[in-house]
C-alpha atoms as a PDB file:
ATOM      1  CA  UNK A   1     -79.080 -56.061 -56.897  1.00  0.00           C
ATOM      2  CA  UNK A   2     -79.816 -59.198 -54.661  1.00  0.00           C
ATOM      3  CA  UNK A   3     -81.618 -60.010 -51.703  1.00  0.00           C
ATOM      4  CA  UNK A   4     -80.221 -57.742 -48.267  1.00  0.00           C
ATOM      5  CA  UNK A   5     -80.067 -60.606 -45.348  1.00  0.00           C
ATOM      6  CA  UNK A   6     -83.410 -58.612 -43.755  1.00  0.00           C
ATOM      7  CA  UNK A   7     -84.690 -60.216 -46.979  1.00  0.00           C
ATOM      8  CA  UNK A   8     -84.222 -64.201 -46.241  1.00  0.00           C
ATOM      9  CA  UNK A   9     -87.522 -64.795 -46.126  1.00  0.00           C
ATOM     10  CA  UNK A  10     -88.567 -62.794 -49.500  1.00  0.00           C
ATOM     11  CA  UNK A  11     -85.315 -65.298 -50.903  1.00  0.00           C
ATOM     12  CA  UNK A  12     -86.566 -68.151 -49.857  1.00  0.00           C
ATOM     13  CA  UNK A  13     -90.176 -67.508 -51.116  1.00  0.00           C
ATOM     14  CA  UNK A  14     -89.237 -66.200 -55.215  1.00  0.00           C
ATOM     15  CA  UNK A  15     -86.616 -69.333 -54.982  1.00  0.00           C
ATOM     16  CA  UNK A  16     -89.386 -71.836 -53.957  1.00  0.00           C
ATOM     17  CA  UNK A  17     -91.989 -70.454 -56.517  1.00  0.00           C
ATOM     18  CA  UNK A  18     -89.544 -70.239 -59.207  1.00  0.00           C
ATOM     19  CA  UNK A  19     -87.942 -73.559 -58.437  1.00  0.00           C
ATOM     20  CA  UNK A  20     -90.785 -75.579 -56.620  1.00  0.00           C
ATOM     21  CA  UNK A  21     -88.264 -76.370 -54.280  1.00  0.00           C
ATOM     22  CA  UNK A  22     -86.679 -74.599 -51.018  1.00  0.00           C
ATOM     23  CA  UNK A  23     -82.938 -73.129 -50.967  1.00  0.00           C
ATOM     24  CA  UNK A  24     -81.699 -74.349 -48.487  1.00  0.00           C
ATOM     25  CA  UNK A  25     -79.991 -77.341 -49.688  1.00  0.00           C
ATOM     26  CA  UNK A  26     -77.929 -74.761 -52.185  1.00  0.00           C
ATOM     27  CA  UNK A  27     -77.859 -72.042 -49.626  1.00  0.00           C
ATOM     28  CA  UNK A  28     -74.634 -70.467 -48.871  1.00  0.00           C
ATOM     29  CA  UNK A  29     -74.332 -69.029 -45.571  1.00  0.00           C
ATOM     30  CA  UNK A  30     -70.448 -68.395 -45.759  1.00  0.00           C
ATOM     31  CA  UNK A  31     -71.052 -66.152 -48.670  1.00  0.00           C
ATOM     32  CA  UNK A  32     -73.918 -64.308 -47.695  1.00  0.00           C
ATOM     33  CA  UNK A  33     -72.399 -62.825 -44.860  1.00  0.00           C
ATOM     34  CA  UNK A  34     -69.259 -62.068 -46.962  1.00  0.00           C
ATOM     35  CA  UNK A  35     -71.153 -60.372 -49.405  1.00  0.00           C
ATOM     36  CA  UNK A  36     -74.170 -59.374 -47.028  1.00  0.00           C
ATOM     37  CA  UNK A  37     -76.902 -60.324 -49.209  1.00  0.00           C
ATOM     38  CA  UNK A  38     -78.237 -63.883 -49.566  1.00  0.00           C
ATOM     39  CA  UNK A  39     -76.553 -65.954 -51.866  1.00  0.00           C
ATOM     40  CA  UNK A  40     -76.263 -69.679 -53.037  1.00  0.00           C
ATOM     41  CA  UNK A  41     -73.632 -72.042 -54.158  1.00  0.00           C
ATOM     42  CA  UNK A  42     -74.184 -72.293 -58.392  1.00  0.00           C
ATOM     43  CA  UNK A  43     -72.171 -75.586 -57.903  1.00  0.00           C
ATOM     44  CA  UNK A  44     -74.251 -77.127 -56.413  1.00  0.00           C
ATOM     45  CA  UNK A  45     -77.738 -75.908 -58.010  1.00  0.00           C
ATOM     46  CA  UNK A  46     -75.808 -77.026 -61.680  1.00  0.00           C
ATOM     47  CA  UNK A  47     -75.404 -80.276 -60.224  1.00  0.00           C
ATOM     48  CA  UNK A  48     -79.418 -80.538 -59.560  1.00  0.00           C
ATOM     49  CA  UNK A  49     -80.543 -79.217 -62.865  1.00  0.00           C
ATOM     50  CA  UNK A  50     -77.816 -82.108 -64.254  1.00  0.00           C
ATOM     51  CA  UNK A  51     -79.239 -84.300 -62.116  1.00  0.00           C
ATOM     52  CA  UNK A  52     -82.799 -83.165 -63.182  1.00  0.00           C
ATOM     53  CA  UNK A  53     -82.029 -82.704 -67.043  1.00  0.00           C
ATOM     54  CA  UNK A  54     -78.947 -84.511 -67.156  1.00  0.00           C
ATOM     55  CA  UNK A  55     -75.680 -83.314 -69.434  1.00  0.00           C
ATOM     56  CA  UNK A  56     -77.019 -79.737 -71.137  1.00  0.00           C
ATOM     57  CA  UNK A  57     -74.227 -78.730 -72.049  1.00  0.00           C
ATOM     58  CA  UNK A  58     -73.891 -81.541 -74.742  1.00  0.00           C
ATOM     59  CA  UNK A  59     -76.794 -79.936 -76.404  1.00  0.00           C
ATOM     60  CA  UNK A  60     -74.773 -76.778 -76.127  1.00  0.00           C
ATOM     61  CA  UNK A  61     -77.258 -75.134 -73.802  1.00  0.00           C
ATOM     62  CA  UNK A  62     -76.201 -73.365 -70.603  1.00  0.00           C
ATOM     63  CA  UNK A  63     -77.317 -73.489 -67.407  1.00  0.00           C
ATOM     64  CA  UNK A  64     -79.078 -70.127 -68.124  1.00  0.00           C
ATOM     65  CA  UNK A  65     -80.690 -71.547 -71.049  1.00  0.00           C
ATOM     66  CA  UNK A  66     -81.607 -75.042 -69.074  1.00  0.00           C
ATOM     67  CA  UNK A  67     -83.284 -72.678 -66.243  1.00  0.00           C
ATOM     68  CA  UNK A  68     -84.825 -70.245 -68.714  1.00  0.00           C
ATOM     69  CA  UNK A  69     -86.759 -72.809 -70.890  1.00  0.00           C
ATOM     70  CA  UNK A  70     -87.640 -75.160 -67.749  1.00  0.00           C
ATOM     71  CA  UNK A  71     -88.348 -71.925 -65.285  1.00  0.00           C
ATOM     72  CA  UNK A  72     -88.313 -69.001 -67.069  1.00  0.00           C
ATOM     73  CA  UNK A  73     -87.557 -65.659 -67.385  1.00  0.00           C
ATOM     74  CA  UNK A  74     -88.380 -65.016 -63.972  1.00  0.00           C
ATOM     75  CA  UNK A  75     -86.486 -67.605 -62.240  1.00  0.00           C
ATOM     76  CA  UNK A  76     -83.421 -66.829 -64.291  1.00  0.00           C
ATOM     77  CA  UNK A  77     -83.445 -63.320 -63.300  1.00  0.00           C
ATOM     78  CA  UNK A  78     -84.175 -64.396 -59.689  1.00  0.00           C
ATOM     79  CA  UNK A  79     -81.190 -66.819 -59.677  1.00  0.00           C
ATOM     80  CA  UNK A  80     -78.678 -64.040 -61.215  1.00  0.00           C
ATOM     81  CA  UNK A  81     -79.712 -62.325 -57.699  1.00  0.00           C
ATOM     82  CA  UNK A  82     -78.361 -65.159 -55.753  1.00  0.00           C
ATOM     83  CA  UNK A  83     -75.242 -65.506 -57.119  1.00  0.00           C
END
């Protein structure tokens, strides 16, 4: 289940502790009112981790496995609510 929209603020709080950084630049607005419940665009949060850990996937790792061992559990189970 992911966040309800009366639950922005609860988002953007997990995503910032998880993450040390705020949503907003991966924030999809379009989406979340589509699907009424906050979401994100995984494009463009894949492109940060790349950016941050560069080319994972030629290590054979996932981004789920990238988040995971940088993150943890927690923030992987916190970003499968946002998408």
């Amino acid at each position: 289940m992911g966040y309800l929209l009366k639950e922005r603020s609860r988002a953007h709080n997990d995503f910032y502790n998880a993450f040390g950084i705020s949503i907003q630049p991966f924030y999809d607005g379009l989406i979340t009112l589509v699907f009424k419940s906050i979401k994100i665009d995984i494009i463009k949060f894949d492109d940060y981790l790349h950016g941050k850990y560069g080319d994972y996937e030629d290590e054979g790792k996932s981004m789920n496995d990238i988040v995971v061992e940088k993150y943890g559990e927690d923030a992987s189970k916190i970003l499968e609510k946002l998408i």
